[in-house]
Protein backbone atom coordinates (compact mmCIF):
# COMPACT_ATOMS: atom_id res chain seq x y z
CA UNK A 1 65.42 40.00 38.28
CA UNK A 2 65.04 43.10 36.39
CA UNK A 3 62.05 42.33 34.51
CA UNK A 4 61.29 46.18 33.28
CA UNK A 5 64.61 46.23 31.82
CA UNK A 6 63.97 42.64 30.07
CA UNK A 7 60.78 43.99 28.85
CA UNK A 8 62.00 47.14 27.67
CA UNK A 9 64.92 45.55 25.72
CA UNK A 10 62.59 43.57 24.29
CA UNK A 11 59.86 45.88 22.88
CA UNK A 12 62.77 47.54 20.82
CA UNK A 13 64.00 44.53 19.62
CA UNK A 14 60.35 43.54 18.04
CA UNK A 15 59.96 46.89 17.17
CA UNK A 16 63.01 46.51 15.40
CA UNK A 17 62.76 42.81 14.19
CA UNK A 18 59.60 44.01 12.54
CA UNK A 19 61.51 46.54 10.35
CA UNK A 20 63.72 44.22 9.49
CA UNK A 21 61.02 41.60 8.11
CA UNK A 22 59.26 44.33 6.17
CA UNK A 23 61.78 46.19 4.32
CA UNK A 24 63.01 45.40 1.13
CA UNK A 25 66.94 44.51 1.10
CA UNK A 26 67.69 43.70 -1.81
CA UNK A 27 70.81 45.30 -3.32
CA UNK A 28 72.27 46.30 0.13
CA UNK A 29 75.14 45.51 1.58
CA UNK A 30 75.49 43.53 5.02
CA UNK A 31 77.67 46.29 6.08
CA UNK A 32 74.30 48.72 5.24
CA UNK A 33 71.83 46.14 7.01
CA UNK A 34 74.02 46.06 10.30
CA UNK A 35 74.89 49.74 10.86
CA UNK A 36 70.83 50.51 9.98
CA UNK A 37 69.59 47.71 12.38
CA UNK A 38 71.95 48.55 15.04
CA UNK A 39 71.49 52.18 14.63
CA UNK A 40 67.58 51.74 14.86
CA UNK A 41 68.37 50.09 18.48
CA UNK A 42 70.81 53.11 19.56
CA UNK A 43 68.21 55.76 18.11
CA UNK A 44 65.48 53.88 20.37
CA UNK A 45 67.96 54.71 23.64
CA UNK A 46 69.16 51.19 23.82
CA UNK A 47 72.19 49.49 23.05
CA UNK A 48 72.96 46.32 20.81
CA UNK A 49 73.84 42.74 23.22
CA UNK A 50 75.54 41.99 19.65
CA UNK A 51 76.47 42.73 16.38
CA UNK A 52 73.61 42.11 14.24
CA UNK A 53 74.29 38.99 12.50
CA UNK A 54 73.33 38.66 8.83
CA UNK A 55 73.73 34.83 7.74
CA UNK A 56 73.31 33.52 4.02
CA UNK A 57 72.22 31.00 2.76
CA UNK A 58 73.39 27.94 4.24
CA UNK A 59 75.30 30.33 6.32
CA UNK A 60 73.51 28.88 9.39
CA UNK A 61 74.96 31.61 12.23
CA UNK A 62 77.40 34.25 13.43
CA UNK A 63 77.96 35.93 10.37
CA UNK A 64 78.55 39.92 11.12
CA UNK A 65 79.68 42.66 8.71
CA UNK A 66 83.51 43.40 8.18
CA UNK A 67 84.09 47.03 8.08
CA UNK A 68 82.35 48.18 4.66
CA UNK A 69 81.45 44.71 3.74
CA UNK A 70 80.72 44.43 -0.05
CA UNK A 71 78.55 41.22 0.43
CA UNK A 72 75.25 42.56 -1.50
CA UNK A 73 72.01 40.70 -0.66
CA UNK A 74 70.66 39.31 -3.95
CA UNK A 75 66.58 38.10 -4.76
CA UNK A 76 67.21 34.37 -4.43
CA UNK A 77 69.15 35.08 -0.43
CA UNK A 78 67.67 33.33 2.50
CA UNK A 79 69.15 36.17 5.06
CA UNK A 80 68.45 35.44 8.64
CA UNK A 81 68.73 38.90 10.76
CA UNK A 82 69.66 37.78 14.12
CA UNK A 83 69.83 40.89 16.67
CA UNK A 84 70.29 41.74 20.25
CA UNK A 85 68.96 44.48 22.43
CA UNK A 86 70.12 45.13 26.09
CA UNK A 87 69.33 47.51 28.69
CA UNK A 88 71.32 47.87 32.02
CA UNK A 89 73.00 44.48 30.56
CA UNK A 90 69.52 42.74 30.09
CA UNK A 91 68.90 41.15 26.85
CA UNK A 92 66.64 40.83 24.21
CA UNK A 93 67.41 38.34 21.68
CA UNK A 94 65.37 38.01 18.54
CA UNK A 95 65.12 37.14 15.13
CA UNK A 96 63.81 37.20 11.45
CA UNK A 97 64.23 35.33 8.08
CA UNK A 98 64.18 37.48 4.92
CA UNK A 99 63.59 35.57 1.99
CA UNK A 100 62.35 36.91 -1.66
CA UNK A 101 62.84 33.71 -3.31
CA UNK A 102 59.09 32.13 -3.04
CA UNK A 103 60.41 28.77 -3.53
CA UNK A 104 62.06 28.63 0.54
CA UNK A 105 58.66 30.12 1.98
CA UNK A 106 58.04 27.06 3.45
CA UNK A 107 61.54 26.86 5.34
CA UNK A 108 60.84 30.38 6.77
CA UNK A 109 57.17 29.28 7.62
CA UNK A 110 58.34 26.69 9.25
CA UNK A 111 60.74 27.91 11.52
CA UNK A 112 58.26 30.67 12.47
CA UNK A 113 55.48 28.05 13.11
CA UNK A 114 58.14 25.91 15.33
CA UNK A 115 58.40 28.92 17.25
CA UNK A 116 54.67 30.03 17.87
CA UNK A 117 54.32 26.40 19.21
CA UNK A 118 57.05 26.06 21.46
CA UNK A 119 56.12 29.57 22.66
CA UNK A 120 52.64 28.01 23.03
CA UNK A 121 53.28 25.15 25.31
CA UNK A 122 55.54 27.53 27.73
CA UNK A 123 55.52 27.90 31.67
CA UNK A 124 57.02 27.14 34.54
CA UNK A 125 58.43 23.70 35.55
CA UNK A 126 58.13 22.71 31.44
CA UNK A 127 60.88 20.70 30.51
CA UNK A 128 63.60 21.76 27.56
CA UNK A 129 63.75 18.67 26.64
CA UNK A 130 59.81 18.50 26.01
CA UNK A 131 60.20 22.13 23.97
CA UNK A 132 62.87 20.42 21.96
CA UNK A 133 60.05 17.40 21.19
CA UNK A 134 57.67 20.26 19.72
CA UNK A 135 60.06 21.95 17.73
CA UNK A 136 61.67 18.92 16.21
CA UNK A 137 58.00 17.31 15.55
CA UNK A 138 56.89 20.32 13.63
CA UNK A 139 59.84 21.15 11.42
CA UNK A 140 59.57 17.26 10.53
CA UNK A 141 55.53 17.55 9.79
CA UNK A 142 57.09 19.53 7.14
CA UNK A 143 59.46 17.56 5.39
CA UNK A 144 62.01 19.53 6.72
CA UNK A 145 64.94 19.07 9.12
CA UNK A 146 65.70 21.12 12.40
CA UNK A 147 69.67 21.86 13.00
CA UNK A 148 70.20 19.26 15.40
CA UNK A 149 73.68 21.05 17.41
CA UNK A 150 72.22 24.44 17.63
CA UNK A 151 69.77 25.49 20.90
CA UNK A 152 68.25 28.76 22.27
CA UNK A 153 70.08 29.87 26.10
CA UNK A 154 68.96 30.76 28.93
CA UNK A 155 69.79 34.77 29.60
CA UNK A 156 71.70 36.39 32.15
CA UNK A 157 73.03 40.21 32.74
CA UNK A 158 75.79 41.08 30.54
CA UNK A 159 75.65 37.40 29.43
CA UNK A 160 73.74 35.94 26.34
CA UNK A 161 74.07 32.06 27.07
CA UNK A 162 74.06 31.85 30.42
CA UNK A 163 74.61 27.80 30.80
CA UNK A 164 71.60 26.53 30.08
CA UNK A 165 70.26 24.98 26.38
CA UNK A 166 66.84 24.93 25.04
CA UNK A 167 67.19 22.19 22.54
CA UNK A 168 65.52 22.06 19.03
CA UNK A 169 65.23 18.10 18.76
CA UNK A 170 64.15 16.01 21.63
CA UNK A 171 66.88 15.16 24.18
CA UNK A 172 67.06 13.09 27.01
CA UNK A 173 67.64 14.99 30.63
CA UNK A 174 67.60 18.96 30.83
CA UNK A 175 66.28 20.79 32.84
CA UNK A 176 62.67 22.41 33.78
CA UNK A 177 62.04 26.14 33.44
CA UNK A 178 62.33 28.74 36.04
CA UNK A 179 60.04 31.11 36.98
CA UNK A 180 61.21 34.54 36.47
CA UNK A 181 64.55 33.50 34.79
CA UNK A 182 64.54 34.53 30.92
CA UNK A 183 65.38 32.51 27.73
CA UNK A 184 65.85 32.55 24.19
CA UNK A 185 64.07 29.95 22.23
CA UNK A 186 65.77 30.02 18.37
CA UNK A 187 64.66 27.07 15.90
CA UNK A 188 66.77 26.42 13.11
CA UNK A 189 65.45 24.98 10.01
CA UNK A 190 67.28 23.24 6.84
CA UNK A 191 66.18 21.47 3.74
CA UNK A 192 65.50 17.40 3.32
CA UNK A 193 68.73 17.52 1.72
CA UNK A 194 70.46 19.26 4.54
CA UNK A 195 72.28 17.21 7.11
CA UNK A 196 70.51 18.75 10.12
CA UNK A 197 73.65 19.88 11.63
CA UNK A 198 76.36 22.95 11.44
CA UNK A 199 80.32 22.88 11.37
CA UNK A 200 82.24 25.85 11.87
CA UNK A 201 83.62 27.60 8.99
CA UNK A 202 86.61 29.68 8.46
CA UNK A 203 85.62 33.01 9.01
CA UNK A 204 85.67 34.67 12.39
CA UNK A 205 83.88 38.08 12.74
CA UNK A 206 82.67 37.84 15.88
CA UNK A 207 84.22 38.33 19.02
CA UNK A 208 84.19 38.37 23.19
CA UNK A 209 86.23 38.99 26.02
CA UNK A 210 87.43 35.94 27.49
CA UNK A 211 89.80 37.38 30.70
CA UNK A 212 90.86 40.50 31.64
CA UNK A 213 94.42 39.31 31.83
CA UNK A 214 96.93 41.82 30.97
CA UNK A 215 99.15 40.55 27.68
CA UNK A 216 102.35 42.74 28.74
CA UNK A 217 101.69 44.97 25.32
CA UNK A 218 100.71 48.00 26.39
CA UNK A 219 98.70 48.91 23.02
CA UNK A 220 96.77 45.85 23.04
CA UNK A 221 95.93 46.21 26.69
CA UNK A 222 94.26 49.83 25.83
CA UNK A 223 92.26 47.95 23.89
CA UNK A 224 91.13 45.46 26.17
CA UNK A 225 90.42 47.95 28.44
CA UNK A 226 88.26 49.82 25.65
CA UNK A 227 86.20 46.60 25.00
CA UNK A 228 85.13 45.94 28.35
CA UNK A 229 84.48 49.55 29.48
CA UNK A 230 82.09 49.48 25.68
CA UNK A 231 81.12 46.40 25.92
CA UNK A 232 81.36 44.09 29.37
CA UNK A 233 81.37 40.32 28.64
CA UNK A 234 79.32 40.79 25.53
CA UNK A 235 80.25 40.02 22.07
CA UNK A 236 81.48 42.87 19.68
CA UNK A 237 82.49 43.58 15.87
CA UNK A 238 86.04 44.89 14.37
CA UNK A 239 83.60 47.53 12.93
CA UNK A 240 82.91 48.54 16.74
CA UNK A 241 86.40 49.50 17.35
CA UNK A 242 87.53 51.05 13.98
CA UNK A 243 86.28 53.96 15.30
CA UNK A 244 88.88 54.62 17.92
CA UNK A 245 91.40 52.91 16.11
CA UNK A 246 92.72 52.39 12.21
CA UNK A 247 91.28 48.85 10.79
CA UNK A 248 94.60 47.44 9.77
CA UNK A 249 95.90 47.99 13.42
CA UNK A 250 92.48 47.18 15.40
CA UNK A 251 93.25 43.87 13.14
CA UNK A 252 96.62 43.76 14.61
CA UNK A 253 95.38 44.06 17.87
CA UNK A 254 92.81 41.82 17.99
CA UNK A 255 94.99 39.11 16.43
CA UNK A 256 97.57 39.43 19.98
CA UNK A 257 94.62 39.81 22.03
CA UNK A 258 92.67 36.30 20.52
CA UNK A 259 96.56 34.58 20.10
CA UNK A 260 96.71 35.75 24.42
CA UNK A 261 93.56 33.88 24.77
CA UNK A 262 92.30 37.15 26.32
CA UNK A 263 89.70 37.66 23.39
CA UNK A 264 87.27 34.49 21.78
CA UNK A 265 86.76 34.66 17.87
CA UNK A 266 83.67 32.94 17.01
CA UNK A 267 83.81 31.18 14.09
CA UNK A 268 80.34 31.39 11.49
CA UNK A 269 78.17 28.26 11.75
CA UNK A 270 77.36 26.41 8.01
CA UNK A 271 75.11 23.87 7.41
CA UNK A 272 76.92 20.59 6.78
CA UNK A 273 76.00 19.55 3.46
CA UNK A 274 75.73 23.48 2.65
CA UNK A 275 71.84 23.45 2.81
CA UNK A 276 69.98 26.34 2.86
CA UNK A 277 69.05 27.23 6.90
CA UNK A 278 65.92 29.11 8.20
CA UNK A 279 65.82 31.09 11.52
CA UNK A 280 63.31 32.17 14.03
CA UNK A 281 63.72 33.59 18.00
CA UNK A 282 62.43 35.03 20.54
CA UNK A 283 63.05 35.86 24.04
CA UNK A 284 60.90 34.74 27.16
CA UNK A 285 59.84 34.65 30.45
CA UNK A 286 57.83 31.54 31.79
CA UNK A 287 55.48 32.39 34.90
CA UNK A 288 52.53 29.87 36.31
CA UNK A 289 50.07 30.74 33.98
CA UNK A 290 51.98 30.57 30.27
CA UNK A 291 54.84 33.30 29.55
CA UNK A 292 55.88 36.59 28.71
CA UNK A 293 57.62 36.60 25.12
CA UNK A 294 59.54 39.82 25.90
CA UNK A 295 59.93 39.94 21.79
CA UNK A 296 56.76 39.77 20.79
CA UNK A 297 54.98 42.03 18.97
CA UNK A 298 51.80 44.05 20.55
């Protein structure tokens, strides 16, 4: 395991996460939020695991930019600012809610607090299953709901969920933590109201190779070469490739490429009965004693 990679990948991602949390965005666009974040990761000699997703509202997940995206982040926007760092392939996974509307403090606060306990009760041999209890038990203290069908992932090189779930309600079965394996532990938070679970919604931003499988069309091909020369089995952006090629024909591309199975579009993740969602993550590494939250700030 390359644990001074992990580490490293993860002290720019808090350093970054805790930009993110402190600066005003109000008025910006999420095309502006994801080339800043993702530039602060390249200007710290890193590179990003994923485009930095900036999800609204009830907007639970998996929401990235579109190429000069005119989406403008108002005063009464729950944004959650979910961003990846990875060195030599290893990855740091973390992630903020921004919120200037006083009246969803608590959903933030809660998710946060979810996450400082989980993080508390971490080492080796400790069951998912049992992190899952703590979670769901504290977002419920609350009067609040924890998205029921989304989990934090175990970690591997060049691959963000790697096969394993950490669960955010209590589950039966699972699995026990490994020592020196690393894992992203995410609570998601909704509202009373909210139906504690996501659907997929229509839009599809979000993409990752899914073969290597030639598609007989030579320009798409180049493409598919491009991607996993830039970016391995990770996930990527149109706004990643509109450099090297013109947006209405990257489209073009893309669409063969996804139709050829060769390329997964990930669809964004809404809250069910459209319910406001809270975020919080980190990465980790359980050991004997306790853990190492790679994202954590010093």
């Amino acid at each position: 395991m390359q644990t001074d990679d992990y580490l490293k990948a993860g002290k720019i991602a808090a350093e970054v996460r805790e930009m993110v949390r402190n600066k005003d965005w109000i008025g910006k666009t999420v095309y502006e939020i994801c080339e800043e974040v993702e530039g602060e990761i390249k200007k710290r000699g890193a590179k990003c695991a994923f485009p930095v997703n900036t999800s609204i509202n009830e907007i639970a997940a998996h929401y990235t930019a579109e190429p000069n995206d005119p989406i403008t982040i108002k005063d009464t926007d729950l944004v959650k600012i979910d961003l990846g760092v990875q060195v030599n392939g290893y990855i740091a996974d973390t992630a903020v809610t921004v919120c200037y509307d006083s009246q969803y403090d608590g959903l933030v606060q809660t998710a946060e607090e979810a996450l400082a306990n989980a993080m508390s009760m971490i080492k080796t041999g400790v069951k998912a299953s049992d992190i899952g209890r703590k979670i769901e038990s504290t977002i419920k203290q609350k009067g609040f709901k924890p998205i029921a069908n989304l989990s934090g992932h175990s970690l591997g090189q060049y691959t963000i969920h790697a096969g394993k779930s950490i669960p955010n309600i209590w589950s039966i079965g699972g699995f026990s933590l490994s020592e020196n394996s690393a894992y992203a532990c995410e609570p998601f938070v909704t509202t009373g109201q909210g139906g504690g679970f996501v659907r997929n919604g229509k839009i599809k931003n979000i993409f990752a190779i899914n073969s290597r499988k030639k598609t007989k069309n030579a320009e798409a091909d180049k493409l598919l070469d491009f991607i996993w020369e830039n970016f391995n089995m990770l996930p990527f952006a149109l706004r990643w490739i509109t450099k090297e090629w013109e947006e209405k024909k990257a489209k073009e591309l893309l669409e063969i490429l996804v139709k050829k199975k060769a390329i997964q579009a990930y669809p964004i993740l809404m809250e069910i009965n459209e319910q406001r969602v809270a975020q919080a993550e980190h990465t980790f590494i359980p050991n004997e004693n306790g853990v190492t939250v790679t994202t954590k700030t010093l």
